[in-house]
Every structure is written in C-alpha cells, then in structure tokens.
C-alpha atoms as a PDB file:
ATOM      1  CA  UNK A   1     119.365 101.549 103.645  1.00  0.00           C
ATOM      2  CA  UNK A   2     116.294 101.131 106.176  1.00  0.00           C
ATOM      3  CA  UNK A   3     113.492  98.959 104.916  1.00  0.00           C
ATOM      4  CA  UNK A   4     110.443  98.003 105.809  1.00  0.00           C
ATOM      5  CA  UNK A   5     108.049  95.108 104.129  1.00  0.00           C
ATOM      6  CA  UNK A   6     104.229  95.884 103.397  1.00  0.00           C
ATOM      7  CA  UNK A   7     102.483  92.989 104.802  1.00  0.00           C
ATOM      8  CA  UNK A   8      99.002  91.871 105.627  1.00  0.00           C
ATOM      9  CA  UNK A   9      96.272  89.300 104.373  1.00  0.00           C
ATOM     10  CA  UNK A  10      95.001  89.701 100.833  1.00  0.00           C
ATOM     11  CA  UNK A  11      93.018  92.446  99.841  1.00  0.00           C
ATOM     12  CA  UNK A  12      93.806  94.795 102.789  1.00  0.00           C
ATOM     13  CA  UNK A  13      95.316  98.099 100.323  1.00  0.00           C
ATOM     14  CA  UNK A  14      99.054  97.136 100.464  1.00  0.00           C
ATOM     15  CA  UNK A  15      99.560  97.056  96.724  1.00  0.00           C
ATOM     16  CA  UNK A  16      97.487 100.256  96.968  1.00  0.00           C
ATOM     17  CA  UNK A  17      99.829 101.326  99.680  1.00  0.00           C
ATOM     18  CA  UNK A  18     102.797 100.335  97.810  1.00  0.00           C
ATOM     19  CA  UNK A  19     102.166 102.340  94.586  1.00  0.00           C
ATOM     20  CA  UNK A  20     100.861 105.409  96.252  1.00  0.00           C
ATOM     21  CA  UNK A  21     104.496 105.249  98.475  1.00  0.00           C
ATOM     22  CA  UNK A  22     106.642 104.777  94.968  1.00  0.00           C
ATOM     23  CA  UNK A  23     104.155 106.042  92.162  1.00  0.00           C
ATOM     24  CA  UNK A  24     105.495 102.306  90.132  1.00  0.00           C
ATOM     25  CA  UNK A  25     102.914 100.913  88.379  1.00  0.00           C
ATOM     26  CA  UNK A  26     102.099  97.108  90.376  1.00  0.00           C
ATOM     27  CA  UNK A  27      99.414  94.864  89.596  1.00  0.00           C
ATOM     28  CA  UNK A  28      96.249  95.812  92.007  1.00  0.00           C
ATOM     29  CA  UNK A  29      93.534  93.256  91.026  1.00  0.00           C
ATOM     30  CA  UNK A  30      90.999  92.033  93.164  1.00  0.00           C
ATOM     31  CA  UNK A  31      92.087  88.182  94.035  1.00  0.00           C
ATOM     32  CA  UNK A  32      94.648  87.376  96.278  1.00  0.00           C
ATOM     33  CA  UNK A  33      98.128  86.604  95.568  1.00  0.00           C
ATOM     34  CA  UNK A  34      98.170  89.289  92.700  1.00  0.00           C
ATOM     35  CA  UNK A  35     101.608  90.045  93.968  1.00  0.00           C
ATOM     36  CA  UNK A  36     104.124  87.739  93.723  1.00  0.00           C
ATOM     37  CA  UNK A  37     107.328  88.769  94.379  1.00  0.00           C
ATOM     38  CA  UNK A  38     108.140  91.731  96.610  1.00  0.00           C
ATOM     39  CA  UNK A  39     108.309  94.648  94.678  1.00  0.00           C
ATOM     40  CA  UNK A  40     110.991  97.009  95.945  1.00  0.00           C
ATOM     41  CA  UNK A  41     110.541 100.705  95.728  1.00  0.00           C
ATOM     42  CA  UNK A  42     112.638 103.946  97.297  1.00  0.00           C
ATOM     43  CA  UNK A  43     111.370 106.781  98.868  1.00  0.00           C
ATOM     44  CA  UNK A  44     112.789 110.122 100.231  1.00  0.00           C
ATOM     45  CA  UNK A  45     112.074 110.600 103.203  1.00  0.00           C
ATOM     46  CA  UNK A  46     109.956 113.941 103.363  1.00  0.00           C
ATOM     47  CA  UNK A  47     112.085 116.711 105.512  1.00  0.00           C
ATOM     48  CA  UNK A  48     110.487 120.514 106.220  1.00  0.00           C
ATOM     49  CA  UNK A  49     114.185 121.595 106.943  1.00  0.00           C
ATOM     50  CA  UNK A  50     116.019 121.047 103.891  1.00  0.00           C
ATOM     51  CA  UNK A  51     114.363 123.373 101.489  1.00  0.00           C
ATOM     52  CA  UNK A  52     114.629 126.792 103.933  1.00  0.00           C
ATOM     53  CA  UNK A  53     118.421 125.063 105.212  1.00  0.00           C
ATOM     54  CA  UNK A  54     119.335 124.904 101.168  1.00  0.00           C
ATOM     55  CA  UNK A  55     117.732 128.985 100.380  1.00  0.00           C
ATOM     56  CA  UNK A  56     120.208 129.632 103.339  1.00  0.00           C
ATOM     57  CA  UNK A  57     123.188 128.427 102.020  1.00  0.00           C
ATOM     58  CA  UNK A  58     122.544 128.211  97.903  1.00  0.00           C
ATOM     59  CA  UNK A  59     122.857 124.615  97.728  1.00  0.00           C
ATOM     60  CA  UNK A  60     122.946 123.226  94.546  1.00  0.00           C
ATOM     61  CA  UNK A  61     120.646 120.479  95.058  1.00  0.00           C
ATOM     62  CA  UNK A  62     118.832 119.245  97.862  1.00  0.00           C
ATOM     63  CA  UNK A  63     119.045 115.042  98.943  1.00  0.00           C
ATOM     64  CA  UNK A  64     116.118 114.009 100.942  1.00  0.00           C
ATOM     65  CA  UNK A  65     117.768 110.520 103.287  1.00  0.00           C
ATOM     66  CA  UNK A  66     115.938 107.247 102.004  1.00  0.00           C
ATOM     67  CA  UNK A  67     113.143 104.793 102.936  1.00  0.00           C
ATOM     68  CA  UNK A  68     113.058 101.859 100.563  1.00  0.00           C
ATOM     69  CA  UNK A  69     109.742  99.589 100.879  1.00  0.00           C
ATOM     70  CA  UNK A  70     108.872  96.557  99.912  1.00  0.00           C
ATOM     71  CA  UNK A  71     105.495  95.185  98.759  1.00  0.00           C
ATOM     72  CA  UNK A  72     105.394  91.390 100.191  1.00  0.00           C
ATOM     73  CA  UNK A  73     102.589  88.944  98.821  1.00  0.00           C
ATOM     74  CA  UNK A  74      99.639  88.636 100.801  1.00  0.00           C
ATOM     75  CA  UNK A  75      99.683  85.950 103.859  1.00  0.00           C
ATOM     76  CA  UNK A  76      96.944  83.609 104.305  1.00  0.00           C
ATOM     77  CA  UNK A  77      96.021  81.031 107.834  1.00  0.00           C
ATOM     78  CA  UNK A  78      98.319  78.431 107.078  1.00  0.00           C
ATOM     79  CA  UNK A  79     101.351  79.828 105.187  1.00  0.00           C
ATOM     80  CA  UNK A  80     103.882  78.553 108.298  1.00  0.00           C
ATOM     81  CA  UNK A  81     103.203  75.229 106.537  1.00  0.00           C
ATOM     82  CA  UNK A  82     103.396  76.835 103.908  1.00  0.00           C
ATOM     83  CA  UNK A  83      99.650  77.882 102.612  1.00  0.00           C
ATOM     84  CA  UNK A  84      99.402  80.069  99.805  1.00  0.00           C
ATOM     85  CA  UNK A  85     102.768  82.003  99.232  1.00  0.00           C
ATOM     86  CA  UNK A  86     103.400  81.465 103.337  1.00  0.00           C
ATOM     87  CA  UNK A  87     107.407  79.833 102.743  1.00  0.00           C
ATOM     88  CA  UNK A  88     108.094  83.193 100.440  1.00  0.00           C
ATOM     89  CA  UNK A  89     106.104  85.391 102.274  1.00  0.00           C
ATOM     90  CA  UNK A  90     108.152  84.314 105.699  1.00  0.00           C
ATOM     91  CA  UNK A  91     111.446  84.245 103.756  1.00  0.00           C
ATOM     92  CA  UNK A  92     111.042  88.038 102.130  1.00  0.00           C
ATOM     93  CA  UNK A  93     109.739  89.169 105.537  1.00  0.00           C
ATOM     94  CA  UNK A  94     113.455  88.187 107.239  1.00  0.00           C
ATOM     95  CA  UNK A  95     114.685  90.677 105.387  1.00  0.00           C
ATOM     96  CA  UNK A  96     113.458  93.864 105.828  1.00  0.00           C
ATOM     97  CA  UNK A  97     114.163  95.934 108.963  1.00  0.00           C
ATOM     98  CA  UNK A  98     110.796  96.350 110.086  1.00  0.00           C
ATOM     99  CA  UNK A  99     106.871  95.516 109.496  1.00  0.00           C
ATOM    100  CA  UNK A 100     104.468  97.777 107.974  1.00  0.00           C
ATOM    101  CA  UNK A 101     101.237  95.651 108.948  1.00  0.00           C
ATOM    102  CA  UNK A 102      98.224  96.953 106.617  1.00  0.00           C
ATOM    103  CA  UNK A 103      95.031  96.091 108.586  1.00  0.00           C
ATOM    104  CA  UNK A 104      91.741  96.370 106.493  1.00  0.00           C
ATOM    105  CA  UNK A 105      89.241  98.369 108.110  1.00  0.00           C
ATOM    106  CA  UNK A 106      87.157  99.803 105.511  1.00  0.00           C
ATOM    107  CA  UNK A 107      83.573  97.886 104.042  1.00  0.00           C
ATOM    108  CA  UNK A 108      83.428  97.741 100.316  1.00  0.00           C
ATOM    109  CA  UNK A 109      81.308  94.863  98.567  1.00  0.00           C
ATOM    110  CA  UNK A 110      83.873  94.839  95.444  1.00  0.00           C
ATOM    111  CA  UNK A 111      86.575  94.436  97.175  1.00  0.00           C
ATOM    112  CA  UNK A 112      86.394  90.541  98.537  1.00  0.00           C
ATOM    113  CA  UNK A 113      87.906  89.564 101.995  1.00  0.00           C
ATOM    114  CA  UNK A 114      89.669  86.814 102.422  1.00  0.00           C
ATOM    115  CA  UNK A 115      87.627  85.727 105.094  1.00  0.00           C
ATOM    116  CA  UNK A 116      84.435  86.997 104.158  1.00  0.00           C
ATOM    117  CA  UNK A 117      84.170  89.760 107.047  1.00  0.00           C
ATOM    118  CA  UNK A 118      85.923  92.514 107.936  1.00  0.00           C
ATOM    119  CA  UNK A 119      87.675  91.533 111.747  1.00  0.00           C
ATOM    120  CA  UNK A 120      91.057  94.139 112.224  1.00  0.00           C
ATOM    121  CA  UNK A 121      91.362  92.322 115.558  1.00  0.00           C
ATOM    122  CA  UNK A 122      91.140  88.232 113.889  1.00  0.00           C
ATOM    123  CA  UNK A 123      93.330  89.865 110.960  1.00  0.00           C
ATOM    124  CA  UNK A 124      96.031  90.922 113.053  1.00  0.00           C
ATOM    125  CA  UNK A 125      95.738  87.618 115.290  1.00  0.00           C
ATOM    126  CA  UNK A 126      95.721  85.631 112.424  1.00  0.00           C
ATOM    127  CA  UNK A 127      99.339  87.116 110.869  1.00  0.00           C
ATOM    128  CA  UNK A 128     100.684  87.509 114.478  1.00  0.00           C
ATOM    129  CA  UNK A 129     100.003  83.948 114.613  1.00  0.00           C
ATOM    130  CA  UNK A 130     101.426  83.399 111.723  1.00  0.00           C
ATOM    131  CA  UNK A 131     104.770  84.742 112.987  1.00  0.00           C
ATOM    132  CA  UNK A 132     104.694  82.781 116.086  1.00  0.00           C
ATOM    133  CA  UNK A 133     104.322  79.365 114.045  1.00  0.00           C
ATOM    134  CA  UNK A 134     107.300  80.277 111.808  1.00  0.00           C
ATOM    135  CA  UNK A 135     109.077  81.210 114.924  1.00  0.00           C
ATOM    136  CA  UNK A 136     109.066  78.108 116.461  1.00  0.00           C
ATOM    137  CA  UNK A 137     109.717  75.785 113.536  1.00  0.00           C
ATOM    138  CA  UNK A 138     113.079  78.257 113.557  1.00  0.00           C
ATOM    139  CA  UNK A 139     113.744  77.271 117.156  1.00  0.00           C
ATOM    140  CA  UNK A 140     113.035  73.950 116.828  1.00  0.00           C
ATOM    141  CA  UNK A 141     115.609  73.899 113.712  1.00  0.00           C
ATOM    142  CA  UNK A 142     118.139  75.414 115.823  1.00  0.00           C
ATOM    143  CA  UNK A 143     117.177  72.932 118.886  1.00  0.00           C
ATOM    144  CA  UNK A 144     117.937  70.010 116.482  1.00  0.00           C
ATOM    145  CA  UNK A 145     121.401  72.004 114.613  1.00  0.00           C
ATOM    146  CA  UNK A 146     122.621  72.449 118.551  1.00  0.00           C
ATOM    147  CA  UNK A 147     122.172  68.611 119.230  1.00  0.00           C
ATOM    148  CA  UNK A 148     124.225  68.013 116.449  1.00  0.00           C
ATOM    149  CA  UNK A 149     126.971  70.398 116.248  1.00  0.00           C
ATOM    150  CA  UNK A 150     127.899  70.801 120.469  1.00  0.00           C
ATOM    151  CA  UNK A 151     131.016  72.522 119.379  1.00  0.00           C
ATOM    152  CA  UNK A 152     130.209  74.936 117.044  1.00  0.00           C
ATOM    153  CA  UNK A 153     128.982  78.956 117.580  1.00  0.00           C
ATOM    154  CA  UNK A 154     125.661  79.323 116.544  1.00  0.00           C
ATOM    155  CA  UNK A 155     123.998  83.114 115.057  1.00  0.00           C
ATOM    156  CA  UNK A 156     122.014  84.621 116.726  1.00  0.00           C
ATOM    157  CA  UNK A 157     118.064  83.830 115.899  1.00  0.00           C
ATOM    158  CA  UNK A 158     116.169  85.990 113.476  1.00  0.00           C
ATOM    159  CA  UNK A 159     113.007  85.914 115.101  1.00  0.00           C
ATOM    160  CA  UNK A 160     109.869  87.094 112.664  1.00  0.00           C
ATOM    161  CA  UNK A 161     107.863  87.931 115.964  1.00  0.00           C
ATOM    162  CA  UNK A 162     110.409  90.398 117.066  1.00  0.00           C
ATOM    163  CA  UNK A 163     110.499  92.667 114.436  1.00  0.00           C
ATOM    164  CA  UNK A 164     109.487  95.996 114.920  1.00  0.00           C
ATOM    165  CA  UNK A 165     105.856  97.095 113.779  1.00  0.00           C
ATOM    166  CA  UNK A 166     103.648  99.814 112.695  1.00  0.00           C
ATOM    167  CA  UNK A 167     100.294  99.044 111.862  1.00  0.00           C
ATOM    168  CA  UNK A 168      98.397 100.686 109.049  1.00  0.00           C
ATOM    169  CA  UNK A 169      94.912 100.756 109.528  1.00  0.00           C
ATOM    170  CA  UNK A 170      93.560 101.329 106.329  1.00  0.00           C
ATOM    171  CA  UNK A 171      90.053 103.338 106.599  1.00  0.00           C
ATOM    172  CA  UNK A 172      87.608 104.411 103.601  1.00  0.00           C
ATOM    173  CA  UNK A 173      87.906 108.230 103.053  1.00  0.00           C
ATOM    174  CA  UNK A 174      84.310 108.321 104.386  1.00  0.00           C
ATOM    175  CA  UNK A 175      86.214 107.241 107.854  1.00  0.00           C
ATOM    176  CA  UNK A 176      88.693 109.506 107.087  1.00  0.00           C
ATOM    177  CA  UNK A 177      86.722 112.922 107.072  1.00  0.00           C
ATOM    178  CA  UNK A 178      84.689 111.492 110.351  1.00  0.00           C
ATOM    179  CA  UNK A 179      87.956 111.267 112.167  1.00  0.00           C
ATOM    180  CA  UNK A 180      87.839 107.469 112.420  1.00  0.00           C
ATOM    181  CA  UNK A 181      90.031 106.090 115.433  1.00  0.00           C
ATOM    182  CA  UNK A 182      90.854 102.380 117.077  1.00  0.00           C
ATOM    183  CA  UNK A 183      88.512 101.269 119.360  1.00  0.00           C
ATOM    184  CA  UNK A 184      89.798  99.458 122.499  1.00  0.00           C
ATOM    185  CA  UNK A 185      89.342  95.884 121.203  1.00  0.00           C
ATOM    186  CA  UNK A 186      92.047  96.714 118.430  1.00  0.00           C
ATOM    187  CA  UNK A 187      94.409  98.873 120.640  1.00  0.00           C
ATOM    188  CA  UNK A 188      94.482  95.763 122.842  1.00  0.00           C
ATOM    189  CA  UNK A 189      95.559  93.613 119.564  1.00  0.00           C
ATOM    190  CA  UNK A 190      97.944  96.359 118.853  1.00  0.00           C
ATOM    191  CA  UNK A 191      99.612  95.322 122.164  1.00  0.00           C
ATOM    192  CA  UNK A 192     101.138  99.177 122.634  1.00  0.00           C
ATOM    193  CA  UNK A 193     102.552  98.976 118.973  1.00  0.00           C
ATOM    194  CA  UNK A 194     102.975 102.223 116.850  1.00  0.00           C
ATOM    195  CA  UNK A 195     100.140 103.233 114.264  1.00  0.00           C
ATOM    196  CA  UNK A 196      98.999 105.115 111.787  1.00  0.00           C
ATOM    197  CA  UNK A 197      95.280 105.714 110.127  1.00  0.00           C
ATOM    198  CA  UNK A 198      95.178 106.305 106.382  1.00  0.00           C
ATOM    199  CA  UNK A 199      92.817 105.545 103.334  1.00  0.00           C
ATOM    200  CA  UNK A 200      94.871 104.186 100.670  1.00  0.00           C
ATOM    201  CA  UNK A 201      92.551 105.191  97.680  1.00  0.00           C
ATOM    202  CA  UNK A 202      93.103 108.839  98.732  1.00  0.00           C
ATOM    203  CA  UNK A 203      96.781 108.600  99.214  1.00  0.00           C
ATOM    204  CA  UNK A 204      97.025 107.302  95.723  1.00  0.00           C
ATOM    205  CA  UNK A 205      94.866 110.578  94.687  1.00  0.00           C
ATOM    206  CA  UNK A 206      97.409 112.786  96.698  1.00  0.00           C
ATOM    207  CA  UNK A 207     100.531 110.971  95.718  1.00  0.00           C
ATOM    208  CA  UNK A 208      99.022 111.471  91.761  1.00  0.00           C
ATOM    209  CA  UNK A 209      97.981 115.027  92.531  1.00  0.00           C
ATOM    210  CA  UNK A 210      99.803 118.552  92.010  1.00  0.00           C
ATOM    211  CA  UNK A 211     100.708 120.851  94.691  1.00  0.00           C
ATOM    212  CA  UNK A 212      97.388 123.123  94.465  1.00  0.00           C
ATOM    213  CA  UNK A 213      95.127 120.189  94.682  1.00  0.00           C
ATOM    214  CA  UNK A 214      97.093 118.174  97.201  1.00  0.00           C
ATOM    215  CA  UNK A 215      96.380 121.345  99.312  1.00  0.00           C
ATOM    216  CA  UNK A 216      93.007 121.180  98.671  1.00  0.00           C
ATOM    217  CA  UNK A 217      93.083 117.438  99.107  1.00  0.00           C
ATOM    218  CA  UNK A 218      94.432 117.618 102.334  1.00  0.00           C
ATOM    219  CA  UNK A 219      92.611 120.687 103.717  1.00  0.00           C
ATOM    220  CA  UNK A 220      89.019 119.166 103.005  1.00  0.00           C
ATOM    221  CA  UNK A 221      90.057 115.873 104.733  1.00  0.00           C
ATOM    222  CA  UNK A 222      91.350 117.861 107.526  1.00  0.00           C
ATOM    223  CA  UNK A 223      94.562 116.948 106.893  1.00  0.00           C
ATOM    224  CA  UNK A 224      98.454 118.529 108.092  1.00  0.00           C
ATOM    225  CA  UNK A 225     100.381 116.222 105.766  1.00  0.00           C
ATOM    226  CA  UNK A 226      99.276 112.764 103.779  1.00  0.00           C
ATOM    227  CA  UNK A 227      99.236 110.066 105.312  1.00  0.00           C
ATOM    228  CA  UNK A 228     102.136 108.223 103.603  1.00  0.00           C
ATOM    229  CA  UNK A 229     104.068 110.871 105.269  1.00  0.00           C
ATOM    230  CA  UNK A 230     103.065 110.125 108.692  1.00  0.00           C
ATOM    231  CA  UNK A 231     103.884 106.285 108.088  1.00  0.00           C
ATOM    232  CA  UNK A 232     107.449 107.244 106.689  1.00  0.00           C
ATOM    233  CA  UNK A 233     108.599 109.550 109.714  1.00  0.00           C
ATOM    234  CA  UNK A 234     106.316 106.563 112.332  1.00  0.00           C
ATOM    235  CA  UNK A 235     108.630 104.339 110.626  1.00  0.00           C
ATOM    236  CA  UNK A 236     111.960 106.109 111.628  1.00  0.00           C
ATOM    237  CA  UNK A 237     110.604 107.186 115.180  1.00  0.00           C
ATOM    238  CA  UNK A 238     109.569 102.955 115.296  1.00  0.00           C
ATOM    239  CA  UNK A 239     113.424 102.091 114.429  1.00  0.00           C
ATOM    240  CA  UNK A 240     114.714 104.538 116.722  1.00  0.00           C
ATOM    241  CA  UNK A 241     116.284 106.439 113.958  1.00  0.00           C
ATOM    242  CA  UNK A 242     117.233 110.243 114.122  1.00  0.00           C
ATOM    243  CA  UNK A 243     118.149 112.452 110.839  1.00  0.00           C
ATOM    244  CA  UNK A 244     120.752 115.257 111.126  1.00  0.00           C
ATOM    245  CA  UNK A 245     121.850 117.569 108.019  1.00  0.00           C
ATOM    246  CA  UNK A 246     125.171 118.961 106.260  1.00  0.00           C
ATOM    247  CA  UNK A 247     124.586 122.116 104.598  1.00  0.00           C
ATOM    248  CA  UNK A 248     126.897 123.730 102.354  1.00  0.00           C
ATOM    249  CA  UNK A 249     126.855 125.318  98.436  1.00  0.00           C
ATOM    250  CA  UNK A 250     126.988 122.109  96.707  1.00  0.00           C
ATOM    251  CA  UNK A 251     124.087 120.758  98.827  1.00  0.00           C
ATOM    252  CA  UNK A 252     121.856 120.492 101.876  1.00  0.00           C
ATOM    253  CA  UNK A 253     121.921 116.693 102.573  1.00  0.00           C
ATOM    254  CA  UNK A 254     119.516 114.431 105.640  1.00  0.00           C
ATOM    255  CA  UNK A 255     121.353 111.813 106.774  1.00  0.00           C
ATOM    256  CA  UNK A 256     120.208 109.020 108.934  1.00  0.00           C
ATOM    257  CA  UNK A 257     121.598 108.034 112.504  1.00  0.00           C
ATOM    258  CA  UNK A 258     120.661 105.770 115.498  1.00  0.00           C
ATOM    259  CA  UNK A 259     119.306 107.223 118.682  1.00  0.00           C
ATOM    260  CA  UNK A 260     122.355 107.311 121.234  1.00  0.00           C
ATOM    261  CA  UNK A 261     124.794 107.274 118.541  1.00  0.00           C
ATOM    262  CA  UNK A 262     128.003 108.710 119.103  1.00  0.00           C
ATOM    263  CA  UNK A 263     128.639 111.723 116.161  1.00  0.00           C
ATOM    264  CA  UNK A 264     131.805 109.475 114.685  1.00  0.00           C
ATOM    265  CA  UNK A 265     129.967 106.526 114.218  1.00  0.00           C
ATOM    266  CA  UNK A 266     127.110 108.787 112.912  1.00  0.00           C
ATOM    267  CA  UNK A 267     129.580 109.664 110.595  1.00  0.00           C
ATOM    268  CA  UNK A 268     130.092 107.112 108.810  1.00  0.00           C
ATOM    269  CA  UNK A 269     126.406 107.621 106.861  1.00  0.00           C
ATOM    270  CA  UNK A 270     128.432 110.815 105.194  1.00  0.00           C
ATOM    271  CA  UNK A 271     131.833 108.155 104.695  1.00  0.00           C
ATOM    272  CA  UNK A 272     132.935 104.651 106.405  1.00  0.00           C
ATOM    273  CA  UNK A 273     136.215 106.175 107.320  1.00  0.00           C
ATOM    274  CA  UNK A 274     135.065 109.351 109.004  1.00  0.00           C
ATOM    275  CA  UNK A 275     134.638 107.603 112.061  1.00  0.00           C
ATOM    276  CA  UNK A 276     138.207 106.552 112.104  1.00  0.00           C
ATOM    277  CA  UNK A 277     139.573 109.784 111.064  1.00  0.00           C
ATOM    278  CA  UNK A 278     137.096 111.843 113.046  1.00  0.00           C
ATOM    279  CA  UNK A 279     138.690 114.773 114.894  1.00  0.00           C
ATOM    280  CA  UNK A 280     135.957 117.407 115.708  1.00  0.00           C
ATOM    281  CA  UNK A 281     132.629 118.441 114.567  1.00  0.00           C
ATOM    282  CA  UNK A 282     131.231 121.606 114.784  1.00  0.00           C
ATOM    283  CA  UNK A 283     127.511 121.764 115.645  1.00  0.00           C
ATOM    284  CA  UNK A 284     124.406 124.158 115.841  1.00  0.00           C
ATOM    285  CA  UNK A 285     120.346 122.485 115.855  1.00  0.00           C
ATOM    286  CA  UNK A 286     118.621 123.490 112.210  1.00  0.00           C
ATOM    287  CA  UNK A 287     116.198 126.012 113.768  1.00  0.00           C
ATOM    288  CA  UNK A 288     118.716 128.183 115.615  1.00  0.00           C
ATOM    289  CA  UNK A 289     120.899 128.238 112.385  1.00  0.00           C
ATOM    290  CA  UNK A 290     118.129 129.609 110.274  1.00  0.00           C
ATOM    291  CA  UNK A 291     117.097 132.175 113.277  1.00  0.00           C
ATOM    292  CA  UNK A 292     121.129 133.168 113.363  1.00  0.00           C
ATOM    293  CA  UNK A 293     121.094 133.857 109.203  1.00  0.00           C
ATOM    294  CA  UNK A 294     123.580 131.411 108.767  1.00  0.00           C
ATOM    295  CA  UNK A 295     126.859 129.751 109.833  1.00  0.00           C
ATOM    296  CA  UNK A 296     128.860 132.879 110.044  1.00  0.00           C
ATOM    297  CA  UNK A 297     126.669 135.233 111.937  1.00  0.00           C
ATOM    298  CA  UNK A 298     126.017 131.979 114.254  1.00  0.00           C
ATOM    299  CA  UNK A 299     129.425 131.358 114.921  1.00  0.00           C
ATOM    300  CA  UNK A 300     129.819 135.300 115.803  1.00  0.00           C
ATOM    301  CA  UNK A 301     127.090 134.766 118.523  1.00  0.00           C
ATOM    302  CA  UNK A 302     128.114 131.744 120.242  1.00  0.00           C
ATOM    303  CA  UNK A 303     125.561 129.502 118.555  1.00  0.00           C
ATOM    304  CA  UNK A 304     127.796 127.074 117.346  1.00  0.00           C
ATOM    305  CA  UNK A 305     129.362 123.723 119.176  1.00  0.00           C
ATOM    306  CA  UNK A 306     132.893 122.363 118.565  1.00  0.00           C
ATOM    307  CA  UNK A 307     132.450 119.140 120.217  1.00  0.00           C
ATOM    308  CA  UNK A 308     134.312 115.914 120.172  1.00  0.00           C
ATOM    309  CA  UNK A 309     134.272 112.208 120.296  1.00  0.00           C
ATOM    310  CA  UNK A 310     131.353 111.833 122.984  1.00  0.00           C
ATOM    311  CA  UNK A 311     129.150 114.245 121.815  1.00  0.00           C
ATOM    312  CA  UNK A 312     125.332 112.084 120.905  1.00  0.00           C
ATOM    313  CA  UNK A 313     124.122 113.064 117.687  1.00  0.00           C
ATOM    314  CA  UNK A 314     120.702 114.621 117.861  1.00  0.00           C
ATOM    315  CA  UNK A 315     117.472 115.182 115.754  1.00  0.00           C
ATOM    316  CA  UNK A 316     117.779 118.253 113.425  1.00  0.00           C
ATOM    317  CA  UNK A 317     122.101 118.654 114.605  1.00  0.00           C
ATOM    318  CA  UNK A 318     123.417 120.653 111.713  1.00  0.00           C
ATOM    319  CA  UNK A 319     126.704 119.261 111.373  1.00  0.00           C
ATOM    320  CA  UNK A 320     130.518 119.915 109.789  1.00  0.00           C
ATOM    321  CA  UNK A 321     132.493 117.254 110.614  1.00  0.00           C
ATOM    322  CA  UNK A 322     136.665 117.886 110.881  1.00  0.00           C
ATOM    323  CA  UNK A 323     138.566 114.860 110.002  1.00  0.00           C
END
C-alpha cells in the first residue's frame, strides 16, 4: 500500500492534517513533540468514476484504492544528532514512500512557533537540511561498511533527501477565501517540487461536516473539492501512480498501477499470479463506457480493446483481464 509520512517542524497543522485525513482522534496540543509515535491512518482514495461506473453495472459495493498516512513527530534543528525526537523522526521517515512536508504559513498568537516567527522559506531549509545531515552520516556509514567488507554486495542507499515531496502549505482560512498563493522566495525553496495550499482548521470542519454543508463549505471558500482531496490525488500524480477500474455486479473496484506499466504486471494489484497467467485483457477508458451504456452495447460498437501483453495500462482503462 502507498504511504506517505506527515512531516514538518512543530506546530505547523500536521496532527491537524492527520486527523482531518483519517477522522482518528490524535493528541493536538499546543507544545511540540505532542506526537510521539507515528500514527498510521488509511484513506480511500476519492474517485468521481466509481459511483456512475457502479449505477452502470449494479455493483454490489463500491472499493475506493487506498492511501495510508502517517503522522511523524515534529523535527526540530538538530535532530540528525539526534535533537528532540530527530533519530525516530529520521528512522519512521525511511519508511514511507513519500513526504508530505506541512509548511506553516498562517499567523496565530496561540499557536507558538518553534522559532518564534513564521519563515516557510527557513522552515523548509531547516528540515531539508535536516535530510541532508542524516544523509551523509548514511554515506559515511556505508564508506566505513565498504572499507571493511571489500567482498561483499552492498544495498542500495536509502537516501532521506531523495524521497519524493509535496509540500503543504498550510494557510489560515482568512488566506484561503483571498486566494492566497507562494510568492517567489518560497517557489524557489520549493525547488520545482509539487504543492498544494490548504487550511487545516477548515479541512477538519469539512472532513466533520455532512454533505449539504460541505457544499456550502466549499462553495463560500470558492472551493471544487477539499483540500485533503487535492493532496491525496497530488500524492499519486507525485509517485507517478495511475488508477484503472474493474466493474462488474459484485463490484466496481480502483486499483492502483505505475505509469508505464505493462497491463500483466498491473495485474497483479487484482492477484500476484495474474501476471503469470495473463492471456488477454479486454479494454475500453471509463468515460466512453458510460457514453456507450455499458459493456455490451460498447462491445457492439467497436469501443472495446482486446489487447495483449504490451499493451501500457492507462488512467481511467476499464479493464477485464482473461487469464
């Protein structure tokens, strides 16, 4: 399952972030280090095509593909010698797939900063550095394991710096309705790395809210979707991840594959031998399914693929795979 850690210094929203993502109850005081241990929470990933893809062909039940984050303990200056929670912080971090760096950009007098001002551009430089430290203690490690064992294969590093990123810049909801966007000191810190803009009080309001006042929610902030919405799908685009769908009367599924991936391996998301015992797969993008009125009628128009091996699995493929 993908997975991506919730990091950033103390007090920037991730806790915030975390329980508007899961709805869990965590511990959101205001004094760093509140969280501990990473708290580990799963999230469907939110899909437009499942629900009309499901009225199409009575499914059952719908399942949504999964996102499962993890709320990591804040980092401080210092924790690659291990300041604050640094060594567990860095070791938690290792684990996940990517980075989902919370960056505090909203003013509020309650809410303490670790460093006493609020600098999006020093916080990121200070956990980027962070990164880099722990990085090079790692290489240094392996410099000194290489010296001793000449003979022996080596892994491959697990560099903390070369994780993928997306940075949440957390905004007050008074940013929020005035459109609030990165100036070019911070898209220079960003260094070309994926974003999003959210205020993590209001997406615990939405994530708490029913479907009328979500709607309302959204449509006075000017809002399409929340923003924890934005960050899930940014965090599949980031990973280079695509989702295609099985549709059938027991259920309308998402499943996730990698970009360039080859429809047996993608395959083996539905079962680990279907690549093996992969024949064919028929084929047809969600859209043109719906337009067609379903698999039959599609297949009587031409609509449909039967493709083989080679064939690249893409973004919305609507998929029946013949083993």
């Amino acid at each position: 399952m993908l997975s991506i850690g919730i990091v950033g210094l103390p007090n920037v929203g991730k806790s915030t972030l975390f329980k508007a993502l899961t709805n869990k109850q965590v511990d959101i005081q205001n004094y760093p280090f509140t969280t501990i241990d990473p708290n580990v929470g799963v999230v469907a990933v939110p899909d437009e095509r499942l629900k009309p893809l499901a009225e199409l062909s009575n499914s059952k039940k719908i399942i949504n593909t999964t996102i499962e984050f993890y709320d990591i303990a804040g980092l401080v200056k210092g924790a690659s010698q291990g300041e604050g929670l640094g060594n567990k912080f860095l070791a938690n971090i290792r684990e996940v797939d990517a980075i989902a760096h919370v960056v505090r950009v909203f003013e509020d007098k309650n809410i303490t900063h670790v460093h006493n001002k609020i600098d999006p551009v020093g916080d990121i430089e200070i956990i980027q550095t962070e990164l880099d430290l722990a990085d090079l203690q790692t290489k240094e490690k392996r410099a000194d394991k290489k010296k001793s064992s000449p003979a022996g294969e080596l892994p491959e590093l697990d560099l903390l710096s070369e994780k993928k990123v997306i940075f949440v810049l957390n905004v007050s909801e008074s940013q929020m309705s005035a459109n609030w966007q990165p100036d070019d000191k911070l898209l220079e810190a960003m260094n070309g790395r994926d974003y999003v803009v959210l205020s993590t009080p209001l997406e615990l309001i939405l994530s708490e809210a029913t479907e009328d006042e979500k709607k309302e929610y959204l449509a006075g902030f000017n809002m399409k979707e929340p923003g924890l919405d934005r960050l899930i799908k940014q965090s599949y685009k980031t990973l280079g991840l695509v989702t295609f769908l099985t549709t059938g009367e027991d259920e309308t599924r998402a499943w996730t594959a990698h970009e360039g991936e080859a429809i047996p391996k993608a395959s083996r998301a539905i079962h680990t031998d279907f690549e093996k015992l992969f024949i064919r797969a028929e084929v047809i993008n969600w859209k043109t399914l719906l337009e067609a009125g379903g698999l039959v009628p599609a297949r009587s128009k031409g609509l449909v693929r039967t493709v083989g091996r080679d064939y690249i699995i893409t973004e919305g493929d609507v998929v029946e795979i013949k083993i």
